[in-house]
PDB file of N, CA and C in Angstrom:
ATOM      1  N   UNK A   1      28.921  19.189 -73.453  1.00  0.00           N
ATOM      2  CA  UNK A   1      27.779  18.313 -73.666  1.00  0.00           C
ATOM      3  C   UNK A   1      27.633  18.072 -75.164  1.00  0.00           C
ATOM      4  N   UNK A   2      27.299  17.001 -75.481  1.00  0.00           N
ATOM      5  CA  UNK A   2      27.105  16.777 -77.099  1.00  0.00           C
ATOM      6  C   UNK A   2      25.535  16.746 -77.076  1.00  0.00           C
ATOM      7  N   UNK A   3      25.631  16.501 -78.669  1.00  0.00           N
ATOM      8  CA  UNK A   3      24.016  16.603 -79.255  1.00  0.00           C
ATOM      9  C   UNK A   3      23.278  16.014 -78.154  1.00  0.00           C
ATOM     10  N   UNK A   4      23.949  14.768 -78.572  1.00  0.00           N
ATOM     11  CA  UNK A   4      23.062  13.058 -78.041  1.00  0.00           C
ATOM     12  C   UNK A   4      22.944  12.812 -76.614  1.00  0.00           C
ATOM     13  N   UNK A   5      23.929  13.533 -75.366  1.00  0.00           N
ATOM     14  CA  UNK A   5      23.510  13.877 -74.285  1.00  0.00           C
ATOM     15  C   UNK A   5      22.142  15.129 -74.169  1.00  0.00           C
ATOM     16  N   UNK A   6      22.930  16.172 -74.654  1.00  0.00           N
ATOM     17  CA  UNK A   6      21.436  17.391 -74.912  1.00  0.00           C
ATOM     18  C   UNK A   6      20.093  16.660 -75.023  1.00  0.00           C
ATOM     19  N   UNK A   7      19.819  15.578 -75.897  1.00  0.00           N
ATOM     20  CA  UNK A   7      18.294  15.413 -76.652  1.00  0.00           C
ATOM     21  C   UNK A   7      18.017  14.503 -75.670  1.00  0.00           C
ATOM     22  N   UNK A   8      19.065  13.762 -74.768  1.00  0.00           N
ATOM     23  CA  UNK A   8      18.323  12.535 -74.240  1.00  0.00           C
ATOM     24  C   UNK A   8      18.107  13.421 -72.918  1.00  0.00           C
ATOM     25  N   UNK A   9      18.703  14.142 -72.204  1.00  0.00           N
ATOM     26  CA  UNK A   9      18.567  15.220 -70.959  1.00  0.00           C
ATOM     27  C   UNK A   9      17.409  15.971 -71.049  1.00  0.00           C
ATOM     28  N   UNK A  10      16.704  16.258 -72.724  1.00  0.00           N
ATOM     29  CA  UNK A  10      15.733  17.537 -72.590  1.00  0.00           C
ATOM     30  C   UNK A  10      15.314  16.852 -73.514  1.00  0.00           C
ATOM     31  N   UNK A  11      14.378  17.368 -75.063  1.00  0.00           N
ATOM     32  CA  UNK A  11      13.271  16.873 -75.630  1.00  0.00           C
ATOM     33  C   UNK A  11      14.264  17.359 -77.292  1.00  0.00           C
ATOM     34  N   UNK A  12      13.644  17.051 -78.058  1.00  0.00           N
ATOM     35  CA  UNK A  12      14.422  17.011 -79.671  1.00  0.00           C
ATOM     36  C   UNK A  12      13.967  18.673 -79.722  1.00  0.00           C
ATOM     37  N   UNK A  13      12.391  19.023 -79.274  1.00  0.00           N
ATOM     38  CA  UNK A  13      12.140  20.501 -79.445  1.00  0.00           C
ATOM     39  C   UNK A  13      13.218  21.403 -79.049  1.00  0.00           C
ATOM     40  N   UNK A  14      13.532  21.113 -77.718  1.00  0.00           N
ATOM     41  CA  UNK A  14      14.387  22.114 -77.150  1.00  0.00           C
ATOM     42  C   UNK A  14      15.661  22.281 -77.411  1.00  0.00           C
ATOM     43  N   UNK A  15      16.300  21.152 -78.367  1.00  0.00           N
ATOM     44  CA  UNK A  15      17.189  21.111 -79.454  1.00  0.00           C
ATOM     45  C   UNK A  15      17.164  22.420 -80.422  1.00  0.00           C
ATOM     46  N   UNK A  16      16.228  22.094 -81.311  1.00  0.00           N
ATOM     47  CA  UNK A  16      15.957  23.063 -82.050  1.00  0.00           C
ATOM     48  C   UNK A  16      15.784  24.596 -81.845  1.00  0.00           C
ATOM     49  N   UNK A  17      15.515  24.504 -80.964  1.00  0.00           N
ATOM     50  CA  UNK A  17      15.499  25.686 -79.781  1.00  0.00           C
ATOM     51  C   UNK A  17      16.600  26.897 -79.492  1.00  0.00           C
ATOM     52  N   UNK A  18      17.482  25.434 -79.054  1.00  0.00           N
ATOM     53  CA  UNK A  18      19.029  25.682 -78.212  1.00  0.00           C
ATOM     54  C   UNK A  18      19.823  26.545 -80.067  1.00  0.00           C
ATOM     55  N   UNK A  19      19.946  25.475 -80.991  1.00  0.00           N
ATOM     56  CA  UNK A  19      20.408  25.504 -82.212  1.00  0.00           C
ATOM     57  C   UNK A  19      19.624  26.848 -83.036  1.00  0.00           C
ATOM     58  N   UNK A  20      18.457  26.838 -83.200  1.00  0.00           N
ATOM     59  CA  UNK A  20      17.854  28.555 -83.708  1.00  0.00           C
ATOM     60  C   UNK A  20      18.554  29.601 -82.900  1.00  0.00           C
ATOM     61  N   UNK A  21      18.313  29.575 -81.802  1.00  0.00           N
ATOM     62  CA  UNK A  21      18.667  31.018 -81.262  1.00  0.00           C
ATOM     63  C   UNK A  21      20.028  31.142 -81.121  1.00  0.00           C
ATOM     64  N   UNK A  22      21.293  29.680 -80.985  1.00  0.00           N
ATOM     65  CA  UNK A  22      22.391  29.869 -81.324  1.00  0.00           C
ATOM     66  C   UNK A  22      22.345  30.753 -82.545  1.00  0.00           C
ATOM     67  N   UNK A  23      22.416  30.422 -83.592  1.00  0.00           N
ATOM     68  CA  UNK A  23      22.017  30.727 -85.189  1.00  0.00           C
ATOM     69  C   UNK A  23      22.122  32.235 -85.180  1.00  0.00           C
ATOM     70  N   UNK A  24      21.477  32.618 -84.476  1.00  0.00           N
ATOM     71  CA  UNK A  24      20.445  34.205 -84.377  1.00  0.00           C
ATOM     72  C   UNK A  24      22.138  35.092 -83.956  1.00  0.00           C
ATOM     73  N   UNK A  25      22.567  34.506 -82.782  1.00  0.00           N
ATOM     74  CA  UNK A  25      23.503  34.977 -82.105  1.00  0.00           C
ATOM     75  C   UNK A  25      24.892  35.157 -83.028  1.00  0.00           C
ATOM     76  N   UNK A  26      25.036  33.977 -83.516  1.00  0.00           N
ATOM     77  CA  UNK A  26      26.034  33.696 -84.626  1.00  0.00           C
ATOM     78  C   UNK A  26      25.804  35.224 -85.489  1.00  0.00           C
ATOM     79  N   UNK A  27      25.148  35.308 -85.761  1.00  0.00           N
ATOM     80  CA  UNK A  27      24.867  36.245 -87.026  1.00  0.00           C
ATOM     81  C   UNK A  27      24.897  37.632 -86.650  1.00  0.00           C
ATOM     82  N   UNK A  28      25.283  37.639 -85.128  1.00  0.00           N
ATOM     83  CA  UNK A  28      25.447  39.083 -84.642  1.00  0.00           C
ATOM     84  C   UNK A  28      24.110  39.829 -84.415  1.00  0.00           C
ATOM     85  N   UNK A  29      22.889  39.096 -84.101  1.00  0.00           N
ATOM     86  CA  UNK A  29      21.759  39.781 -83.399  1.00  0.00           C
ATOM     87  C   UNK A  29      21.910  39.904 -82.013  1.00  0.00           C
ATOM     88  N   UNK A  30      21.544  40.943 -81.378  1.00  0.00           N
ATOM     89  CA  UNK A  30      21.508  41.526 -80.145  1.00  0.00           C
ATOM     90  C   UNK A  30      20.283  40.274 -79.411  1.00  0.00           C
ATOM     91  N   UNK A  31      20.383  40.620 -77.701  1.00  0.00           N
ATOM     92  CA  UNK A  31      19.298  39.332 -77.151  1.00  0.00           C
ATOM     93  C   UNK A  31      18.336  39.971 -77.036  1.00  0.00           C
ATOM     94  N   UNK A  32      17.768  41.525 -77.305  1.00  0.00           N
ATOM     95  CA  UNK A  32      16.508  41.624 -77.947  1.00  0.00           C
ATOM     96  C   UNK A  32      16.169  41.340 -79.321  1.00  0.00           C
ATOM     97  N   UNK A  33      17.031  41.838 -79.927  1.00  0.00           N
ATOM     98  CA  UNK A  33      16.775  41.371 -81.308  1.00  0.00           C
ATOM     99  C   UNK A  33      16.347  39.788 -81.065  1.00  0.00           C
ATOM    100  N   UNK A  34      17.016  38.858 -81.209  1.00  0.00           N
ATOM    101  CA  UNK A  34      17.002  37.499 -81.143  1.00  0.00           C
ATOM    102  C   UNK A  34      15.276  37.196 -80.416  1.00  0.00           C
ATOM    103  N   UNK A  35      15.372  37.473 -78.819  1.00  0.00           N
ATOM    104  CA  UNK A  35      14.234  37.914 -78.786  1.00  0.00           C
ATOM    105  C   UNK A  35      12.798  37.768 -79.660  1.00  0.00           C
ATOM    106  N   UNK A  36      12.720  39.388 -80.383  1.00  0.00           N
ATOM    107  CA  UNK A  36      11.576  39.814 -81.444  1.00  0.00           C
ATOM    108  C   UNK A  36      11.793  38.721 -82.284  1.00  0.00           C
ATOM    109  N   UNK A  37      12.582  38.334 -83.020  1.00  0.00           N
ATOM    110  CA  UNK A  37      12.811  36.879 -83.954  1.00  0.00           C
ATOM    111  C   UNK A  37      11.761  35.890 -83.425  1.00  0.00           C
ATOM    112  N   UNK A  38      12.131  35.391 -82.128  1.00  0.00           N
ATOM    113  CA  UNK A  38      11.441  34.299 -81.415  1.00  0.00           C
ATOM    114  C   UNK A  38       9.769  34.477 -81.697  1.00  0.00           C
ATOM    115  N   UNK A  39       9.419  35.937 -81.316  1.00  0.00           N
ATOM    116  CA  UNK A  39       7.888  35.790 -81.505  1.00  0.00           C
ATOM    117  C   UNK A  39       7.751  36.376 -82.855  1.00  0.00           C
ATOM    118  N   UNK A  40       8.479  37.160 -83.289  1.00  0.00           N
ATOM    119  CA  UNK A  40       7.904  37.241 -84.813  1.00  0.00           C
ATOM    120  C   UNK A  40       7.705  35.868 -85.401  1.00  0.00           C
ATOM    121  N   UNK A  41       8.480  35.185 -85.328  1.00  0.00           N
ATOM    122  CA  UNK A  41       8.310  33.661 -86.402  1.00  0.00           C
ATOM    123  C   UNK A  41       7.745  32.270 -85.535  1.00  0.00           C
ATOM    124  N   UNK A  42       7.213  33.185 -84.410  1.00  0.00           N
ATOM    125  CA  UNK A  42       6.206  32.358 -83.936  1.00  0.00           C
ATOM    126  C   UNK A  42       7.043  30.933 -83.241  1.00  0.00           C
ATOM    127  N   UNK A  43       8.147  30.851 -82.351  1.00  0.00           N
ATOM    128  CA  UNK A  43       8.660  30.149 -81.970  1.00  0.00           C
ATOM    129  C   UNK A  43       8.023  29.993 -81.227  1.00  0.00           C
ATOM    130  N   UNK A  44       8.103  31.388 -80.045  1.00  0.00           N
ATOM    131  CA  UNK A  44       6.932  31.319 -79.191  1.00  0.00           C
ATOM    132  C   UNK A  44       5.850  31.762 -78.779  1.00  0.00           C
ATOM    133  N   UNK A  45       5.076  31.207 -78.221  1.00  0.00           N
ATOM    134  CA  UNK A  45       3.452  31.712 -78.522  1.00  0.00           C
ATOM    135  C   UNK A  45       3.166  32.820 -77.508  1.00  0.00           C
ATOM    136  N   UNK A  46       3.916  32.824 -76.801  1.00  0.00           N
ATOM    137  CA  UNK A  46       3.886  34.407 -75.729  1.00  0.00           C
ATOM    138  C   UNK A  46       5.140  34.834 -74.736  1.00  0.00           C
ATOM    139  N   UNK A  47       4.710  35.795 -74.344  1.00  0.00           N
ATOM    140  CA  UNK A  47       5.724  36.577 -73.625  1.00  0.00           C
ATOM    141  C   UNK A  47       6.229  36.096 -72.668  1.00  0.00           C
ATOM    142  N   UNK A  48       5.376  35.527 -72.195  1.00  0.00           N
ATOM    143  CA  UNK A  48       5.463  34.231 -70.428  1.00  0.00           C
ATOM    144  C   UNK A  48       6.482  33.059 -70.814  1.00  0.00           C
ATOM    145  N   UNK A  49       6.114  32.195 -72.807  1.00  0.00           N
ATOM    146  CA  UNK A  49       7.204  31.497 -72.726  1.00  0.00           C
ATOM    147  C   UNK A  49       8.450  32.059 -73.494  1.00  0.00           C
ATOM    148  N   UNK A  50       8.033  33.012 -73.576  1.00  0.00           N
ATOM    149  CA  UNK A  50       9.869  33.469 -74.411  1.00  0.00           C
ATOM    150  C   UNK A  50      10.411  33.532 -73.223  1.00  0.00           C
ATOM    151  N   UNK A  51       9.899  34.247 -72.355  1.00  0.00           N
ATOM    152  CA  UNK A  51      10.832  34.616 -70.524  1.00  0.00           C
ATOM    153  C   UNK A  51      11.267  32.869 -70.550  1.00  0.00           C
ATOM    154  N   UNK A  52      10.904  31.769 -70.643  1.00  0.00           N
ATOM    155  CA  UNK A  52      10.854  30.400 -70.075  1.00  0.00           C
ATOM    156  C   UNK A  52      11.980  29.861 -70.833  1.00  0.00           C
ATOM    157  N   UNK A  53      11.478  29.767 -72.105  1.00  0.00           N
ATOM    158  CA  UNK A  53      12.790  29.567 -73.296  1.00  0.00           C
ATOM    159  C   UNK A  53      14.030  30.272 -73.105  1.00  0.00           C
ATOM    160  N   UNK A  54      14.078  31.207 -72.996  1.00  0.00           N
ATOM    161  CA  UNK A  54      15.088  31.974 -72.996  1.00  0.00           C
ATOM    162  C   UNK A  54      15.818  31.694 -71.462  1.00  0.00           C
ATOM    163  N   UNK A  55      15.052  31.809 -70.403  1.00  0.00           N
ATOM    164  CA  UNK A  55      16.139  31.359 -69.496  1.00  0.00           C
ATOM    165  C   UNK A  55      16.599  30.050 -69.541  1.00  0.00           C
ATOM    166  N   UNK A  56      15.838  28.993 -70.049  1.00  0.00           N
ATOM    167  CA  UNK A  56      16.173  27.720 -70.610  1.00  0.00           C
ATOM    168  C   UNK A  56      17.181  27.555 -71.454  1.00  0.00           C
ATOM    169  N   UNK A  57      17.549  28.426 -72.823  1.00  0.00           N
ATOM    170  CA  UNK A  57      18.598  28.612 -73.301  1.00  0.00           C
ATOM    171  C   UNK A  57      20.143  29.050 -72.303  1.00  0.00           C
ATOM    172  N   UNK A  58      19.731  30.038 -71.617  1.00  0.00           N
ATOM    173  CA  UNK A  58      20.788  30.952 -70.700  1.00  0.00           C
ATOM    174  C   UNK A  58      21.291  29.803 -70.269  1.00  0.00           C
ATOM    175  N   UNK A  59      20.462  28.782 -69.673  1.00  0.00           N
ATOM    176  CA  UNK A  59      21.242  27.450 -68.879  1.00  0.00           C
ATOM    177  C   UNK A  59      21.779  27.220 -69.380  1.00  0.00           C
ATOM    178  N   UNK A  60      21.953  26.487 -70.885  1.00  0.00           N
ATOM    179  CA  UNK A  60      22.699  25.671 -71.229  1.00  0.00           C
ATOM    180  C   UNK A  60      23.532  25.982 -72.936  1.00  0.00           C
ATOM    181  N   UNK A  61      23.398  27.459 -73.072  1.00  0.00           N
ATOM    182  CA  UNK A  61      24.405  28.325 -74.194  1.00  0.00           C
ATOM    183  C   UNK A  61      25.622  27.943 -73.868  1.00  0.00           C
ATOM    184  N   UNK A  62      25.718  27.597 -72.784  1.00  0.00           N
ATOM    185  CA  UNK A  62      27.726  27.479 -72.890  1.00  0.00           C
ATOM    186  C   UNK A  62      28.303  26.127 -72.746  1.00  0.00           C
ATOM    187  N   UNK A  63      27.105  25.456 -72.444  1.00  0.00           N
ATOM    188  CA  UNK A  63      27.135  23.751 -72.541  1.00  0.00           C
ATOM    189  C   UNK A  63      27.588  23.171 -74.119  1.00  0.00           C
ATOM    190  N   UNK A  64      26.716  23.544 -74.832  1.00  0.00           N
ATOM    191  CA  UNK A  64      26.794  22.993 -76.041  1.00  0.00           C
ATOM    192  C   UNK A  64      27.903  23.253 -76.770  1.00  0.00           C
ATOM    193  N   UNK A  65      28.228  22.289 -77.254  1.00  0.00           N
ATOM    194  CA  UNK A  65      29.138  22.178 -77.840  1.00  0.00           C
ATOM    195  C   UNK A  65      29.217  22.049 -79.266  1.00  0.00           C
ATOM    196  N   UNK A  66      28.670  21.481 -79.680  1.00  0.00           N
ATOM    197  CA  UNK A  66      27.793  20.445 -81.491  1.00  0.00           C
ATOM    198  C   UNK A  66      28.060  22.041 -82.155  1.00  0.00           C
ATOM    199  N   UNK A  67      27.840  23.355 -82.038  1.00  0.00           N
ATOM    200  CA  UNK A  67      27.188  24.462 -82.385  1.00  0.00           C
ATOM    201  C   UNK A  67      28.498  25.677 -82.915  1.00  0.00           C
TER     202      UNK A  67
END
């Protein structure tokens, strides 16, 4: 999947999204670590949507390609 399929399938947010927590992973953080990141810097505003985001990511981590 490219960028420009990704953003038109889902929203520019969930871009940024997909691309941060790539980032996180890149750099050799664990998926708790990555995780605590998410709400430390306030990605997300609670526990209910990190569970949401994050399985939202799980979908489509191996899709992307751009990354």
């Amino acid at each position: 999947m490219t960028k420009d399929e990704f953003i038109k399938k889902n929203t520019i947010r969930k871009l940024g999204l997909v691309e941060y927590i790539k980032r996180l992973e890149k750099q050799g953080l664990s998926e708790r670590d990555v995780q605590a990141e998410l709400i430390k810097h306030k990605v997300v505003k609670s526990p209910r949507m990190l569970d949401l985001e994050w399985k939202f990511y799980q979908q489509y981590k191996n899709e992307i390609s751009w990354i």
